[in-house]
Protein backbone atom coordinates (compact mmCIF):
# COMPACT_ATOMS: atom_id res chain seq x y z
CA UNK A 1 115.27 22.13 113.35
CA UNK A 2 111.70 21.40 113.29
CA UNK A 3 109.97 22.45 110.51
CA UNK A 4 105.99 23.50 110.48
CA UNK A 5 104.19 22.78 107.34
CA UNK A 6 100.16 24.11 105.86
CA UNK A 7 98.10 20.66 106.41
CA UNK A 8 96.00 22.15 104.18
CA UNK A 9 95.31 24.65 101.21
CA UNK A 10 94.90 27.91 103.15
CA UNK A 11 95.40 31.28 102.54
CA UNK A 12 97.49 33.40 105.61
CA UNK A 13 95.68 35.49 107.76
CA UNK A 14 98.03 37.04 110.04
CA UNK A 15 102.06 36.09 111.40
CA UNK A 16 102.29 36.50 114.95
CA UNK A 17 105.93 35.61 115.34
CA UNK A 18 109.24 36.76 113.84
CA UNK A 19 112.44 35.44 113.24
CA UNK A 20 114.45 34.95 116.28
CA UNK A 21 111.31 35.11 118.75
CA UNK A 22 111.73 32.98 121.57
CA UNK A 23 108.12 30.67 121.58
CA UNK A 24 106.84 27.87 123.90
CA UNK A 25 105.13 24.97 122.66
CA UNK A 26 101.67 25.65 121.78
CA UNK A 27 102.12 29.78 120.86
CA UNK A 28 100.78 30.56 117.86
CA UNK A 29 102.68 31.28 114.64
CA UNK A 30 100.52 32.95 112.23
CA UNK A 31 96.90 32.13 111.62
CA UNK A 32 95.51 30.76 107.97
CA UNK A 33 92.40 30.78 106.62
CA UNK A 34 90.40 27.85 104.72
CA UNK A 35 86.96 27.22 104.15
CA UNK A 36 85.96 30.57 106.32
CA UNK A 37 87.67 29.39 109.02
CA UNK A 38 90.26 30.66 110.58
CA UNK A 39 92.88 28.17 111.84
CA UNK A 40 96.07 29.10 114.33
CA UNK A 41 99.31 27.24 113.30
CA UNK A 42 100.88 26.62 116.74
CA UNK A 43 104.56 25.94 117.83
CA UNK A 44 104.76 22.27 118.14
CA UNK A 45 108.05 22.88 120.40
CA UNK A 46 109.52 25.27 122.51
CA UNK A 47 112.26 27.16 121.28
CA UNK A 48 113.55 30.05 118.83
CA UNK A 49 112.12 31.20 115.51
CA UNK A 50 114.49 30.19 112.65
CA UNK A 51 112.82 31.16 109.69
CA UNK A 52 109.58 32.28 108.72
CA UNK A 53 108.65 31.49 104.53
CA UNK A 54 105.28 33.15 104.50
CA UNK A 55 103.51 36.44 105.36
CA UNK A 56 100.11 38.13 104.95
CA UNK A 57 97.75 37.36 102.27
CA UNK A 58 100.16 34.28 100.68
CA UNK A 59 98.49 31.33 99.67
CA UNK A 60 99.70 28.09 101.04
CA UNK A 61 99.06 24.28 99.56
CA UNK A 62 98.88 21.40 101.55
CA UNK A 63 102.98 20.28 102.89
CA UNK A 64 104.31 23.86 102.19
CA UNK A 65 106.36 24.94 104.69
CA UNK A 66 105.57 27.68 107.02
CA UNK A 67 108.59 28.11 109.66
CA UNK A 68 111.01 26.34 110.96
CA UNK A 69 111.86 25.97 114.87
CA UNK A 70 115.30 25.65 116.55
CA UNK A 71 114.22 23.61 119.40
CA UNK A 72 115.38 24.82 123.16
């Protein structure tokens, strides 16, 4: 499993995957938000949503995890 975790404090702006998606390396995840910016959170390998531990409006610190990836 590879697992995807907030590099920063960030607040999430929108999940664009779901558990069990299929994904290719480099599809976005979910978006956050920090400092006014808005940040995608991309699939660092190709393969099959596992798990998903945030949604909409959560607030994320830096190392949390985000998803995990069952790699193709």
């Amino acid at each position: 499993m590879v697992q995807i975790t907030a590099q920063m404090v960030a607040s999430v702006v929108a999940v664009r995957a779901s558990v069990g998606d299929a994904v290719a390396a480099g599809d976005t995840l979910l978006v956050v938000e920090s400092m006014k910016m808005e940040i995608p959170v991309l699939a660092p390998v190709a393969g099959t949503v596992a798990d998903l531990q945030v949604g909409p409006g959560d607030i994320v610190e830096e190392g949390d995890m985000l998803a995990l990836i069952d790699p193709a």
